[in-house]
C-alpha atoms as a PDB file:
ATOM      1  CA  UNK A   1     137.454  84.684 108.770  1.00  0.00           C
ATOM      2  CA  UNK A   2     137.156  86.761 105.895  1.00  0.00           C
ATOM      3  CA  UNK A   3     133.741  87.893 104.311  1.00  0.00           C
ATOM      4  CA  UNK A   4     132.689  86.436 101.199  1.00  0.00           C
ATOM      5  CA  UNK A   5     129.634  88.237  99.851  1.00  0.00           C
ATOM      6  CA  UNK A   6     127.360  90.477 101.123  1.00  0.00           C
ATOM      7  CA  UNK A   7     124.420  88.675 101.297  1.00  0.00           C
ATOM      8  CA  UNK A   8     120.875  91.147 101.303  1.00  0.00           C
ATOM      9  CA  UNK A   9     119.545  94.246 102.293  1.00  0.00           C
ATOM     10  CA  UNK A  10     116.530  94.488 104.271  1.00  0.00           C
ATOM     11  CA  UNK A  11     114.341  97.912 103.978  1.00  0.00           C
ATOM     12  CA  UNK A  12     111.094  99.019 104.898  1.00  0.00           C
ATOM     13  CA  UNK A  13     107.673  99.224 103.698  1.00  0.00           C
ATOM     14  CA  UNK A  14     104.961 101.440 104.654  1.00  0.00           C
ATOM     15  CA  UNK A  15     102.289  99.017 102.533  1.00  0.00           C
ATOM     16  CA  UNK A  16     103.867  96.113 101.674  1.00  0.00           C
ATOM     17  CA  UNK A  17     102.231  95.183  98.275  1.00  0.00           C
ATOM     18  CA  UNK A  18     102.797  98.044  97.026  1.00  0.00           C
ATOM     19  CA  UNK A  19     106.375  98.331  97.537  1.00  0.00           C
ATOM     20  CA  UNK A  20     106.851  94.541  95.853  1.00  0.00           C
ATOM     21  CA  UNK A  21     104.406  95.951  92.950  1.00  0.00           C
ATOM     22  CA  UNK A  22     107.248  98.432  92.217  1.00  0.00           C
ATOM     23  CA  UNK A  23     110.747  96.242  92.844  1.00  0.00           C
ATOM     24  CA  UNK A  24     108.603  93.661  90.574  1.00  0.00           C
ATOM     25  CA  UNK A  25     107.638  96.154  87.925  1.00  0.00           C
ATOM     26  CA  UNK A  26     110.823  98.297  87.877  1.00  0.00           C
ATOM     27  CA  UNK A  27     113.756  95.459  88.560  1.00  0.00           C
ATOM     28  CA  UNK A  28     112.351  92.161  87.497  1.00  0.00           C
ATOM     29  CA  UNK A  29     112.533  91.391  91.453  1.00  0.00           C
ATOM     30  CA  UNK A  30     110.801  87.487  91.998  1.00  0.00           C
ATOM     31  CA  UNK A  31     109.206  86.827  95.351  1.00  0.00           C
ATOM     32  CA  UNK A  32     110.907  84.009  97.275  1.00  0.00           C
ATOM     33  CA  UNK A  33     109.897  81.643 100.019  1.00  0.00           C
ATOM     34  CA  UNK A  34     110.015  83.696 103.022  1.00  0.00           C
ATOM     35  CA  UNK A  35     110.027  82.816 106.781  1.00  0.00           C
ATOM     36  CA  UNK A  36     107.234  84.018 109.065  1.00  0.00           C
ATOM     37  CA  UNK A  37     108.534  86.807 111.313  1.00  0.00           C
ATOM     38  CA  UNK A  38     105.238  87.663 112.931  1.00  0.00           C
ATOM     39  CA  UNK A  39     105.262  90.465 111.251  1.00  0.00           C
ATOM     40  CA  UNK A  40     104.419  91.054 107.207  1.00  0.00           C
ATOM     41  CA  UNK A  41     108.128  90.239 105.543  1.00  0.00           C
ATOM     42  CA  UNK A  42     108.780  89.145 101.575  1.00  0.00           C
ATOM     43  CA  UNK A  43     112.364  88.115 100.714  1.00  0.00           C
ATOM     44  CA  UNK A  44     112.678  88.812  96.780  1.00  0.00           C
ATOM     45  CA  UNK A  45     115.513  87.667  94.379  1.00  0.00           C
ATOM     46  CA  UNK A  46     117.708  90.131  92.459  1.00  0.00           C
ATOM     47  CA  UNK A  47     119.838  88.532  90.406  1.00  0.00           C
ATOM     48  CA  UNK A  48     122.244  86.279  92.791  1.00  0.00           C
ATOM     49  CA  UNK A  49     121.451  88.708  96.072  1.00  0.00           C
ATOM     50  CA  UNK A  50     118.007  89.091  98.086  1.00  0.00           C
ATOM     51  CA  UNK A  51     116.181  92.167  99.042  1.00  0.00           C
ATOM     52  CA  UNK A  52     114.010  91.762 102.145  1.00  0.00           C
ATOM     53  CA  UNK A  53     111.398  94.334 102.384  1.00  0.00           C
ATOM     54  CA  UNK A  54     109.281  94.149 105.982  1.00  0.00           C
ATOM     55  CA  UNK A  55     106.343  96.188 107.038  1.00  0.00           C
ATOM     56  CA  UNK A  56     106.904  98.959 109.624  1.00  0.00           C
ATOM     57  CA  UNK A  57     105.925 102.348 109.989  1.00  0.00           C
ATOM     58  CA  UNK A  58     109.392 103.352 110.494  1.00  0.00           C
ATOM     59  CA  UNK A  59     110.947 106.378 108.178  1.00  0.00           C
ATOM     60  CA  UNK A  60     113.413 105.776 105.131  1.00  0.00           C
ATOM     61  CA  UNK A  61     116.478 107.609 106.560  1.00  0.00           C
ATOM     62  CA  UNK A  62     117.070 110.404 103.658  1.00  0.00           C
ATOM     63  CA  UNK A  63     120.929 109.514 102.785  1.00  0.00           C
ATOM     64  CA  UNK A  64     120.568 105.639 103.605  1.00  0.00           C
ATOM     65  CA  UNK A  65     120.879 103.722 100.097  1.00  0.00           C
ATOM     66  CA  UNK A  66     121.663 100.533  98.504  1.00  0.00           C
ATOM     67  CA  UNK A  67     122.344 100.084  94.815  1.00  0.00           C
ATOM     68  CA  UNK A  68     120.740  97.593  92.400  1.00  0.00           C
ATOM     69  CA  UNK A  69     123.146  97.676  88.963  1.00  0.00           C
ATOM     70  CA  UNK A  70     121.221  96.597  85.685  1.00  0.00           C
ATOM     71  CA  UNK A  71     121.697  95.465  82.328  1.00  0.00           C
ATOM     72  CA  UNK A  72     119.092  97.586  80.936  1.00  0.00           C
ATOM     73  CA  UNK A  73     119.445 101.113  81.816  1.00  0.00           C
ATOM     74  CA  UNK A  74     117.032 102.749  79.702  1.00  0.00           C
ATOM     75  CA  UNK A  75     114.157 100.570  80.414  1.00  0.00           C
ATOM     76  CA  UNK A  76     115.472 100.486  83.837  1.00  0.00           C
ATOM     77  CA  UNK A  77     114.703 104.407  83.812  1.00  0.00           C
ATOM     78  CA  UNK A  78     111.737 104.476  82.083  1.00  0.00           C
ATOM     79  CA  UNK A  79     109.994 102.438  84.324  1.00  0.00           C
ATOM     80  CA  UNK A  80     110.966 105.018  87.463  1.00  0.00           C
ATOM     81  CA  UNK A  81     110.285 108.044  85.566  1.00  0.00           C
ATOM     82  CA  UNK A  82     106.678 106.921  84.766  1.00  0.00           C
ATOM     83  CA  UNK A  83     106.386 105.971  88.443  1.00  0.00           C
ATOM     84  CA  UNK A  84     107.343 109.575  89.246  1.00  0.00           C
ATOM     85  CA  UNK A  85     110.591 107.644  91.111  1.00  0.00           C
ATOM     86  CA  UNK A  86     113.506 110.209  90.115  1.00  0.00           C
ATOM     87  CA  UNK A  87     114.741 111.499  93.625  1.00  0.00           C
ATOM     88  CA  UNK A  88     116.648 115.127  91.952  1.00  0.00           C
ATOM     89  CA  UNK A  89     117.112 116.604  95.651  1.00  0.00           C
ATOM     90  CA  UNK A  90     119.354 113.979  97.740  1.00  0.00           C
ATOM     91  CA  UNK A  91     122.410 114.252  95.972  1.00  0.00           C
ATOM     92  CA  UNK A  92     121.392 117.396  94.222  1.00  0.00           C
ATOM     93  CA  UNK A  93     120.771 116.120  91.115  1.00  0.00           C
ATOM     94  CA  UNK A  94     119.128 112.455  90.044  1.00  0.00           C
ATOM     95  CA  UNK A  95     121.529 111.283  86.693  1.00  0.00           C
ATOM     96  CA  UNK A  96     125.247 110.754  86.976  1.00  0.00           C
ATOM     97  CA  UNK A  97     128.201 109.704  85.091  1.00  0.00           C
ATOM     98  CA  UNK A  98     131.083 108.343  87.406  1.00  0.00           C
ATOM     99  CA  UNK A  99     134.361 107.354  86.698  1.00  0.00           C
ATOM    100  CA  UNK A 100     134.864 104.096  84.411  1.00  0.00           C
ATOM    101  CA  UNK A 101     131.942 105.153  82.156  1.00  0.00           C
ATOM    102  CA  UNK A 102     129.144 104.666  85.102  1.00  0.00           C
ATOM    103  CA  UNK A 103     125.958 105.685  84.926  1.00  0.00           C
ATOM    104  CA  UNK A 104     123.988 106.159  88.545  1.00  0.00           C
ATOM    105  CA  UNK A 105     120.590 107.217  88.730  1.00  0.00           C
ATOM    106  CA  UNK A 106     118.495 107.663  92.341  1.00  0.00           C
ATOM    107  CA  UNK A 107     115.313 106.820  93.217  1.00  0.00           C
ATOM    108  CA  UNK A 108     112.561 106.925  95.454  1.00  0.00           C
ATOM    109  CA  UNK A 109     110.196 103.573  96.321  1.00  0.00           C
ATOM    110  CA  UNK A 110     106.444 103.665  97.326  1.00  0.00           C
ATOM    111  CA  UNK A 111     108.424 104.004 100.838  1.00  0.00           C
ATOM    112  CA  UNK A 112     110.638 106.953 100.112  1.00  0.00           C
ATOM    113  CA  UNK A 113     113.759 104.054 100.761  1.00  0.00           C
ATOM    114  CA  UNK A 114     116.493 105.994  98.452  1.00  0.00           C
ATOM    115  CA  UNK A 115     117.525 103.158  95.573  1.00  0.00           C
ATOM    116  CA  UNK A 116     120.420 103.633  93.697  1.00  0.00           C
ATOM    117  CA  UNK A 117     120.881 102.091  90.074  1.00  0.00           C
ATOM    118  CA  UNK A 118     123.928 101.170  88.561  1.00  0.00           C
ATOM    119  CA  UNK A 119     124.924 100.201  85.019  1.00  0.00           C
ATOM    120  CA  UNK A 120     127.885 100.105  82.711  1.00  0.00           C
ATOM    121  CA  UNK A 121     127.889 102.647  79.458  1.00  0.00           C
ATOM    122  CA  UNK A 122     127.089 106.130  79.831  1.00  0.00           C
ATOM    123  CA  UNK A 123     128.650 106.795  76.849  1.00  0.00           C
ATOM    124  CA  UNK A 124     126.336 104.531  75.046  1.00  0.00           C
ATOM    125  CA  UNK A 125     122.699 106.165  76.559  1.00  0.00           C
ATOM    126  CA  UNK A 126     120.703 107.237  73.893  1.00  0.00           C
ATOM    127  CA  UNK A 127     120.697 111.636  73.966  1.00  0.00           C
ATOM    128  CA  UNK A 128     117.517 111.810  75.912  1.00  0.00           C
ATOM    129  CA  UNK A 129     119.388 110.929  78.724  1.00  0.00           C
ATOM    130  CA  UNK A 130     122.756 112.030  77.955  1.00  0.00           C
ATOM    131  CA  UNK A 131     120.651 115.630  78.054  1.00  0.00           C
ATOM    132  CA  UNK A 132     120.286 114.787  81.822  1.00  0.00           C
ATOM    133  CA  UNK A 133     123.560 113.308  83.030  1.00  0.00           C
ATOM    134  CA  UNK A 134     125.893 115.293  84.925  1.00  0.00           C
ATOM    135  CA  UNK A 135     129.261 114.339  85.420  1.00  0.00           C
ATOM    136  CA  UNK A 136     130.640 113.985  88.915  1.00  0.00           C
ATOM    137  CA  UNK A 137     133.869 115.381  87.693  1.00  0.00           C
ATOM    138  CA  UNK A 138     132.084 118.583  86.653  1.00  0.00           C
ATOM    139  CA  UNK A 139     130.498 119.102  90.033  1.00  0.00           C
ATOM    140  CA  UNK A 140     133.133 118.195  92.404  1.00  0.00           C
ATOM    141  CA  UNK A 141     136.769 118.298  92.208  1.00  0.00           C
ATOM    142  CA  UNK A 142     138.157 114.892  91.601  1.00  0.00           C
ATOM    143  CA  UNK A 143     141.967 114.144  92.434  1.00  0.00           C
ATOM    144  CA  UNK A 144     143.156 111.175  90.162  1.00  0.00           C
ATOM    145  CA  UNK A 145     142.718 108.422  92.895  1.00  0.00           C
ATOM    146  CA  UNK A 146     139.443 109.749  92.855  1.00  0.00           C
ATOM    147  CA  UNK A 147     139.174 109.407  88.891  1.00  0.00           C
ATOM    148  CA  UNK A 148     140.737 105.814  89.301  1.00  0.00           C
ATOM    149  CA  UNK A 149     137.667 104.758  91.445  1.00  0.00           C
ATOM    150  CA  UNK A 150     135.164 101.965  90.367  1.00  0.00           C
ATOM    151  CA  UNK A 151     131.562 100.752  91.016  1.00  0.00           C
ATOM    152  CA  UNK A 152     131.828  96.828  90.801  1.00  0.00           C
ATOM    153  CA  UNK A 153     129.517  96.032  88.153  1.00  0.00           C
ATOM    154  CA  UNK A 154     130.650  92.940  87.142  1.00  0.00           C
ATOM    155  CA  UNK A 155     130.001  90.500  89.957  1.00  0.00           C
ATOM    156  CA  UNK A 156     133.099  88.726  89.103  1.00  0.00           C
ATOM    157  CA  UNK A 157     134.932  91.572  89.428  1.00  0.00           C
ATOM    158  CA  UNK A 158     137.252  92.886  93.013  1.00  0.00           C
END
């Protein structure tokens, strides 16, 4: 049996309202119906996937991440950067362009879970953030399988 989607990701929370304040604010996340674990839990929508966020006092491992793409990249950004979000010591830097005209920014939640965020059109960001971007290709060798690589984006898309 093959897979057919992945279906969520479940992170922590060190307070859990304030973590679904932030998905909420920065992502447009919608709380769901959630089951009662005995525990505090919230299931939240994100576009056709789920992210389950559950109360524990357990650390964000530092390299762990999932990625969230968006259509709105500069509002996207906005919202992290006034949350003081921008996580510029992970991956050594916080704004990248990858292959295929990606742009990939990282991010901290109220739980220090490391968020990556996804959309199409570097090309296209206005030169405030250009200013910022660093390509991947100008900080680590890339062979031209590696250049051939690409994020799926487009849902549709395999």
């Amino acid at each position: 049996m093959a897979v057919t989607a992945l279906n969520h990701v479940s992170v922590v929370a060190h307070e859990l309202e304030e973590s679904l304040r932030f998905y909420e604010a920065v992502f447009g996340a919608e709380r769901i119906a959630t089951p009662n674990f005995g525990f505090p839990v919230q299931w939240l929508r994100v576009g056709a996937m789920q992210l389950h966020l559950f109360e524990r006092p357990d650390r964000a491992p530092i390299y762990h991440h999932f990625a969230l793409t968006v259509d709105d990249f500069e509002s996207t950004y906005a919202k992290a950067e006034a949350r003081e979000a921008l996580e510029r010591a992970a991956f050594g830097h916080h704004l990248y362009e990858l292959p295929g005209d990606c742009v990939q920014l990282y991010l901290r939640d109220p739980a220090a879970n490391l968020v990556e965020v996804d959309a199409a059109g570097a090309s296209r960001l206005p030169s405030s953030l250009k200013s910022q971007l660093r390509r991947l290709a100008d900080v680590q060798p890339q062979s031209a399988d590696n250049l051939a690589a690409r994020l799926f984006l487009d849902p549709g898309r395999k």
